[in-house]
Protein backbone atom coordinates (compact mmCIF):
# COMPACT_ATOMS: atom_id res chain seq x y z
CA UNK A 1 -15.10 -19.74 28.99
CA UNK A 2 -11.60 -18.10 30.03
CA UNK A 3 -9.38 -17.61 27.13
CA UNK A 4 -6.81 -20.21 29.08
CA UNK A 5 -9.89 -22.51 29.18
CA UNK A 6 -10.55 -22.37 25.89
CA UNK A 7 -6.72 -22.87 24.20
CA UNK A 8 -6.26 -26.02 26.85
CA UNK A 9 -9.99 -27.48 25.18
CA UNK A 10 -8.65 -26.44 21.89
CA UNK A 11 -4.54 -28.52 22.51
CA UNK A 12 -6.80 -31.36 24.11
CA UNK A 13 -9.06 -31.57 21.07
CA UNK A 14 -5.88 -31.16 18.20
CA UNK A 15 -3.77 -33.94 20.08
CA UNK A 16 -6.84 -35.83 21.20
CA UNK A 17 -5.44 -35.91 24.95
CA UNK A 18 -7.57 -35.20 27.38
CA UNK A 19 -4.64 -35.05 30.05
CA UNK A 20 -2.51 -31.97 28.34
CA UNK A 21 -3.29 -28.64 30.28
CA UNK A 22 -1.88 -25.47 28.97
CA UNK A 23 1.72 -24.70 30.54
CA UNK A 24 2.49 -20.75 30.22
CA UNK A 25 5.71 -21.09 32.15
CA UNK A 26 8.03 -20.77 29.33
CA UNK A 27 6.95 -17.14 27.68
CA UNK A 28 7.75 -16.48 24.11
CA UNK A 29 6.75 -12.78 23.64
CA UNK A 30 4.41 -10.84 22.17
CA UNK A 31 2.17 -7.63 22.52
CA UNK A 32 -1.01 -8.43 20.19
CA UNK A 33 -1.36 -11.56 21.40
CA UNK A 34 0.78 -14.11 23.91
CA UNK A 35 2.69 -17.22 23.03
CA UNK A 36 4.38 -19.74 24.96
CA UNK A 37 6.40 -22.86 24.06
CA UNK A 38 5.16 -26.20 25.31
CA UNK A 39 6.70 -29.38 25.14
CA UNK A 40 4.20 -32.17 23.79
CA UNK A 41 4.56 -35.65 23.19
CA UNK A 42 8.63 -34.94 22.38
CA UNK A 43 7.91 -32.01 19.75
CA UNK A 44 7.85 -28.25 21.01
CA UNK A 45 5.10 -26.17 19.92
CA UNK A 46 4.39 -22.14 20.30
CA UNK A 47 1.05 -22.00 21.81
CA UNK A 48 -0.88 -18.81 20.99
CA UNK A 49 -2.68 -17.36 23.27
CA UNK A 50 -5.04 -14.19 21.59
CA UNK A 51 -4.87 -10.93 23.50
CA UNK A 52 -7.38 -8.94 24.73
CA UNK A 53 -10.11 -7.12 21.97
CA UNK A 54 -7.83 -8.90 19.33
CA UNK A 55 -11.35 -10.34 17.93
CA UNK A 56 -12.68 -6.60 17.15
CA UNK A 57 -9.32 -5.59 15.61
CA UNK A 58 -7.96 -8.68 13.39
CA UNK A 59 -9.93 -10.48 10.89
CA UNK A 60 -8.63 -13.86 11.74
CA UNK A 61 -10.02 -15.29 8.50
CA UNK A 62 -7.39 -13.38 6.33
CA UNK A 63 -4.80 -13.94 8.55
CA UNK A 64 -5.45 -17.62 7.72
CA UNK A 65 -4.81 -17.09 4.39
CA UNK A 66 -1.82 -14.70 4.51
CA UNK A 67 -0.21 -16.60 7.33
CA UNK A 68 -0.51 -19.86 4.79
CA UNK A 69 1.00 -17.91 1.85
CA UNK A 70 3.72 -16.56 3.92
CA UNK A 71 4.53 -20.43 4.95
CA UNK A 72 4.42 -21.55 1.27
CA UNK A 73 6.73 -18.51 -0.15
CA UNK A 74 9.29 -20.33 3.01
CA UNK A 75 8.82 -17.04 4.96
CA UNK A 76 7.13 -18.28 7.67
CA UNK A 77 7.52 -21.12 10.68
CA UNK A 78 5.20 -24.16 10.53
CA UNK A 79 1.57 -23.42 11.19
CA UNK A 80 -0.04 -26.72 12.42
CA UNK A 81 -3.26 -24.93 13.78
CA UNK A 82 -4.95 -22.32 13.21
CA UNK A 83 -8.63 -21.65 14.81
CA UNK A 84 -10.23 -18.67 13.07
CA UNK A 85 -12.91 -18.08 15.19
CA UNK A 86 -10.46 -17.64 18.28
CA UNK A 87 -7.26 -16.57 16.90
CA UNK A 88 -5.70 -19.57 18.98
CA UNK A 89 -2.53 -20.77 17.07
CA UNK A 90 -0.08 -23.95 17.30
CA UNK A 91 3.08 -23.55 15.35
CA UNK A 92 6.27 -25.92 15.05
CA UNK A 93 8.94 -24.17 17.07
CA UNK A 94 12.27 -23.28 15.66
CA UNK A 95 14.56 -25.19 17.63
CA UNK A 96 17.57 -23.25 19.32
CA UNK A 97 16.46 -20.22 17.47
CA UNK A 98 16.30 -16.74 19.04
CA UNK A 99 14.88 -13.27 17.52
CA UNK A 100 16.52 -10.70 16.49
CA UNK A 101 15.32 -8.50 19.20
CA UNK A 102 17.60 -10.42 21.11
CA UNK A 103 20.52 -11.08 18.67
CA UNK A 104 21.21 -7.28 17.84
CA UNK A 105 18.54 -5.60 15.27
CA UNK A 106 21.62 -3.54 14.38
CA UNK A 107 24.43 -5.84 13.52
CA UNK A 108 25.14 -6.19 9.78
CA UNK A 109 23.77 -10.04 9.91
CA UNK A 110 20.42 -9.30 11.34
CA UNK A 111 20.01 -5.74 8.93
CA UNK A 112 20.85 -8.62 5.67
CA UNK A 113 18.30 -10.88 7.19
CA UNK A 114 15.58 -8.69 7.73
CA UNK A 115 15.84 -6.54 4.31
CA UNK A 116 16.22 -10.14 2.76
CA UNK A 117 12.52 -11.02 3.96
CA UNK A 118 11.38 -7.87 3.00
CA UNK A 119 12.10 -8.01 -0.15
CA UNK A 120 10.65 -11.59 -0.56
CA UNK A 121 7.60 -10.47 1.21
CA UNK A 122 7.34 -7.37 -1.10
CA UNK A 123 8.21 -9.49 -4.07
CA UNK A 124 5.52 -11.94 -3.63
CA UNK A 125 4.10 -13.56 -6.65
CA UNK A 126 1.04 -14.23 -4.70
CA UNK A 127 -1.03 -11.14 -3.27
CA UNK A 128 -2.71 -11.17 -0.28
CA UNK A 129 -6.95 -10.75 -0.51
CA UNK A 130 -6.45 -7.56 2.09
CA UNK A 131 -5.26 -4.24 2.04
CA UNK A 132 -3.77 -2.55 5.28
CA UNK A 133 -4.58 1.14 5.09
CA UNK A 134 -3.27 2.73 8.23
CA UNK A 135 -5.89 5.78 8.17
CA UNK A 136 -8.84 3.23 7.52
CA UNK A 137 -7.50 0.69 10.96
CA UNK A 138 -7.02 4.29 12.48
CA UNK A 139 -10.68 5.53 12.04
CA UNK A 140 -11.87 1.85 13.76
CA UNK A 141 -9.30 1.88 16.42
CA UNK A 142 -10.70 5.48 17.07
CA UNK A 143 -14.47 3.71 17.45
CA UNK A 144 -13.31 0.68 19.48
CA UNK A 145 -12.10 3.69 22.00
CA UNK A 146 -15.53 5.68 22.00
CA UNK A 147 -17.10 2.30 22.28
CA UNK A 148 -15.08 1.89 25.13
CA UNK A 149 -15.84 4.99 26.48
CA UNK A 150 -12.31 6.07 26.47
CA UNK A 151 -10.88 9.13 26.16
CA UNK A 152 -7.87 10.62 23.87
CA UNK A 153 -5.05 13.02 24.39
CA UNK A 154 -6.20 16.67 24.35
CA UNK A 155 -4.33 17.52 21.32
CA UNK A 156 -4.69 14.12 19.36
CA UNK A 157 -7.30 16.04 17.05
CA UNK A 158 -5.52 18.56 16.03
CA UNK A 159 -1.99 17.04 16.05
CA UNK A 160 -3.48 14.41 13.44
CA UNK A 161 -5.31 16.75 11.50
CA UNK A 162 -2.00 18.88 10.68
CA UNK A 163 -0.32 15.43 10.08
CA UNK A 164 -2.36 14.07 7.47
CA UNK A 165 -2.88 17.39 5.59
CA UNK A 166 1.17 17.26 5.83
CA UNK A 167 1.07 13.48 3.94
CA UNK A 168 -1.58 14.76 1.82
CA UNK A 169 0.37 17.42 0.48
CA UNK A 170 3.82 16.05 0.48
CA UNK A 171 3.58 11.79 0.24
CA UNK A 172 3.43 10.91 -3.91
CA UNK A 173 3.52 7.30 -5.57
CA UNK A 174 2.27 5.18 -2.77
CA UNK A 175 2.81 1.51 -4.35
CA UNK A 176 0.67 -1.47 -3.13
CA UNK A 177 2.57 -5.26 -2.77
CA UNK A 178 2.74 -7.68 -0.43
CA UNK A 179 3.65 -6.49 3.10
CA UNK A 180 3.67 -7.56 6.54
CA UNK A 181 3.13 -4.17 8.60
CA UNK A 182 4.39 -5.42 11.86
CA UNK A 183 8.03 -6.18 11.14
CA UNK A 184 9.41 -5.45 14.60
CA UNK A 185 12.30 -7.44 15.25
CA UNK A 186 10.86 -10.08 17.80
CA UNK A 187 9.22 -11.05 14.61
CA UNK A 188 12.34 -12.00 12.60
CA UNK A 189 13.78 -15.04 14.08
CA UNK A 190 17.14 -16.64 13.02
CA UNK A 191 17.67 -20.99 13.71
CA UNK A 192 20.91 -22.27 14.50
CA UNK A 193 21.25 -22.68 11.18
CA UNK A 194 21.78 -19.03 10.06
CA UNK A 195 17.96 -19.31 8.18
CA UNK A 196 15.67 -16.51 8.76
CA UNK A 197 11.97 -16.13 9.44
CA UNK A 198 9.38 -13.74 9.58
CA UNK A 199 6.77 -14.80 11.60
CA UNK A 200 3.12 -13.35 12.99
CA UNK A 201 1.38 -12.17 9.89
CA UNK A 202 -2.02 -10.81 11.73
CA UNK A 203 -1.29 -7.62 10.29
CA UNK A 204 -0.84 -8.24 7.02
CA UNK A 205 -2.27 -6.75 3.58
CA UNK A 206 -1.33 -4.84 0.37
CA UNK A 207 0.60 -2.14 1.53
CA UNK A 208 3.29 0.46 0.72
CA UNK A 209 6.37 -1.04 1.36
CA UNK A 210 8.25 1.24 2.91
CA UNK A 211 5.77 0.90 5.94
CA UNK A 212 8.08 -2.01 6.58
CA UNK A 213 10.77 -0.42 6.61
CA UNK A 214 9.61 2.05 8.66
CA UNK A 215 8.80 -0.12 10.88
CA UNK A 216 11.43 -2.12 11.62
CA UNK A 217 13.40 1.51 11.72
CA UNK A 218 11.12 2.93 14.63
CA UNK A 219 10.73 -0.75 16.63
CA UNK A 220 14.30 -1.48 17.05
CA UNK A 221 15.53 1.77 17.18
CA UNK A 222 18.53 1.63 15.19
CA UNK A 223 21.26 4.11 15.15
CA UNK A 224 22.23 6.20 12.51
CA UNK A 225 24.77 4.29 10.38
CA UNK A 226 22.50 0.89 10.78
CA UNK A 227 19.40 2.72 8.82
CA UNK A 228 21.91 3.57 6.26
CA UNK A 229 23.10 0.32 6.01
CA UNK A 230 19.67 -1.33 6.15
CA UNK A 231 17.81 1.05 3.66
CA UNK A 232 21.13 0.93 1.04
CA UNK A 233 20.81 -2.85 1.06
CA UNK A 234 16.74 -2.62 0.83
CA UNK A 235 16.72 -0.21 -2.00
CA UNK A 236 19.98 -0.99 -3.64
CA UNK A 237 21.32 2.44 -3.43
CA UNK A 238 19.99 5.24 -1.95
CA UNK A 239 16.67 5.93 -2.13
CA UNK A 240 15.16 9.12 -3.87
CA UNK A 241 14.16 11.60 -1.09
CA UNK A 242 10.78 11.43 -1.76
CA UNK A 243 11.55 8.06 -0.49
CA UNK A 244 12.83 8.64 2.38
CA UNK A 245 9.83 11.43 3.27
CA UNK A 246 7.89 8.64 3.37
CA UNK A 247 9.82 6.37 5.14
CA UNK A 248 9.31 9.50 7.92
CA UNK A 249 5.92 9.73 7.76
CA UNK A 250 4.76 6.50 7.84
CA UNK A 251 6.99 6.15 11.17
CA UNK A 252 4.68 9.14 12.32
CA UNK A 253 1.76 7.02 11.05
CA UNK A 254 2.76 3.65 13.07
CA UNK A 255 3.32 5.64 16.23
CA UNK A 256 -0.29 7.30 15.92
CA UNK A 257 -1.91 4.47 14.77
CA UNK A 258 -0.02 2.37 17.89
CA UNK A 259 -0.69 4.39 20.26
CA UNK A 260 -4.86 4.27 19.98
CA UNK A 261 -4.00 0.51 19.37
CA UNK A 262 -2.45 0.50 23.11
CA UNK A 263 -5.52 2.58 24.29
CA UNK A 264 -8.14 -0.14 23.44
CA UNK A 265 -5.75 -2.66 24.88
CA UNK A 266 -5.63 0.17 28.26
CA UNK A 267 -9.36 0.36 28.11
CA UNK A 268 -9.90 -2.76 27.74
CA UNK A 269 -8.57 -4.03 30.89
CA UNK A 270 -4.61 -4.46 29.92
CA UNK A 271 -1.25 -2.31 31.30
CA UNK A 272 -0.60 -0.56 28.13
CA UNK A 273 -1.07 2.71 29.55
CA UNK A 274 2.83 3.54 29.85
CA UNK A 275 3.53 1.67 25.83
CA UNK A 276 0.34 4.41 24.71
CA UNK A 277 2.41 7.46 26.66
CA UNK A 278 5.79 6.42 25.31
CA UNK A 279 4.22 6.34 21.46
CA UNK A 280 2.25 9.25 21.63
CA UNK A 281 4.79 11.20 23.10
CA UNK A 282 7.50 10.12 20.10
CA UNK A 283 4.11 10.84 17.66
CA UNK A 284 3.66 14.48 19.11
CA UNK A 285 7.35 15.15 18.85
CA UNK A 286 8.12 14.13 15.39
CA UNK A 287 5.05 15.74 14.00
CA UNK A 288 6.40 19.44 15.30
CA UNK A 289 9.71 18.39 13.53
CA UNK A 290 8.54 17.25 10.13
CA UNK A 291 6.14 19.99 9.63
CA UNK A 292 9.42 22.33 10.72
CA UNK A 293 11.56 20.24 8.08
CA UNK A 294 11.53 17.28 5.69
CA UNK A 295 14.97 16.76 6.44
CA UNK A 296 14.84 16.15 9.97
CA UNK A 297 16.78 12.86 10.31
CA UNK A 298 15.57 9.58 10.83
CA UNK A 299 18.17 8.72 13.87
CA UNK A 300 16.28 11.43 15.93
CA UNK A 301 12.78 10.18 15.09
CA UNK A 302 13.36 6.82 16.52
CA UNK A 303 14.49 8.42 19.80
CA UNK A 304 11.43 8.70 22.90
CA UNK A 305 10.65 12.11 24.17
């Protein structure tokens, strides 16, 4: 059965209504997977629809679990649904809401909003059963390439090899909390309301929490005087430079560890081939300039080539 098959059986089944059929005219984003917003019975949803090779790279189970203690610590929109087996997903949508991808990542509003979910999320009373350790998802991506007979950049090896002997020798007091690990901004949506959310926790685990971020850092590309702003008003002050050393790597890290992500998507039958150059590209170039100097700064890491 066709994935589109499958989410209309699953919408029939939830509603009991044989005569809904799965509408995926009005596109909500996403890259992992694909939602859409559909109109039933009066009440919008966001339909999810799971990517491609999404079952060999997220355990669904835990996201079932994270994804309900995100909505219970008020992080998170309303879940409704949530099939484990098939990653399919029905939410409540936030009406008249947009994300942040769209409002400005770098205006002083959004930068409050998204360091004030952070630090909820890294706060968290309640841990999460996983842990996301980017050089353990790395070494699987790496075999869900081989196993799809796929082939990696001619320097990958060695470029990764001289980066993680770099973190070996230079990355101290790694910290494990609550984290979300995919905090780009079309994550982080704001109601009419002013409230913020942080939504699509497939990713989540234990983690360092700087690989937050990090992440939202690299993914919206912020300029030089909104990273100031955001990581003053995350850390209260400004951070110890061991700190921010690891803030740097662990954008090297998400670049590296994205771009073999976009390669099973490639090799898998998807158009990620121009996302994998883009990351890779950003990886390569940021790996000459830490290993050159720790101070390189952040503003010129999040640029592409």
């Amino acid at each position: 059965m066709k994935i589109e098959e499958l989410v209309q059986k699953k919408l029939r089944l939830f509603f009991n209504d044989e005569s809904i059929i799965f509408d995926k005219s009005r596109f909500a984003g996403g890259l992992t997977n694909y939602n859409y917003i559909m109109d039933i019975k009066g009440t919008e949803y966001v339909i999810r629809q799971p990517g491609a090779m999404t079952d060999q790279m997220i355990d669904r189970k835990i996201e079932k679990i994270n994804n309900r203690i995100a909505s219970e610590l008020g992080l998170n929109s309303e879940c409704i649904y949530f099939d484990e087996l098939s990653g399919i997903k029905i939410s409540i949508y936030i009406k008249n809401s947009r994300n942040i991808a769209l409002a400005d990542p770098c205006s002083p509003d959004s930068l409050k909003a998204v360091s004030c979910l952070m630090k909820q999320t890294h706060a968290s009373p309640v841990n999460f059963p996983n842990s996301f350790d980017w050089q353990m998802e790395l070494n699987k991506y790496e075999e869900l390439v081989r196993e799809l007979k796929g082939d990696m950049f001619y320097d990958y090896a060695a470029l990764k090899a001289q980066f993680i002997d770099f973190m070996q020798k230079n990355i101290r007091d790694i910290i494990s909390v609550p984290c979300h690990n995919d905090t780009v901004p079309e994550n982080f949506v704001i109601d009419d309301k002013g409230k913020a959310y942080l939504i699509d926790w497939e990713y989540s685990g234990m983690n360092d929490p700087s690989w937050d971020v990090a992440a939202y850092i690299l993914e919206s590309r912020l300029t030089d005087e909104a990273i100031r702003y955001l990581i003053l008003d995350y850390y209260d002050g400004q951070p110890s430079l061991e700190e921010m050393l690891k803030i740097k790597c662990y954008m090297i890290a998400q670049d590296l560890l994205w771009t073999v992500w976009a390669l099973i998507r490639h090799y898998g039958g998807d158009d990620f081939l121009d996302y994998c150059y883009l990351r890779y590209e950003r990886f390569r170039k940021n790996v000459k300039a830490i290993t050159a100097s720790k101070d390189c700064p952040i503003a010129e890491m999040v640029k592409m080539g």
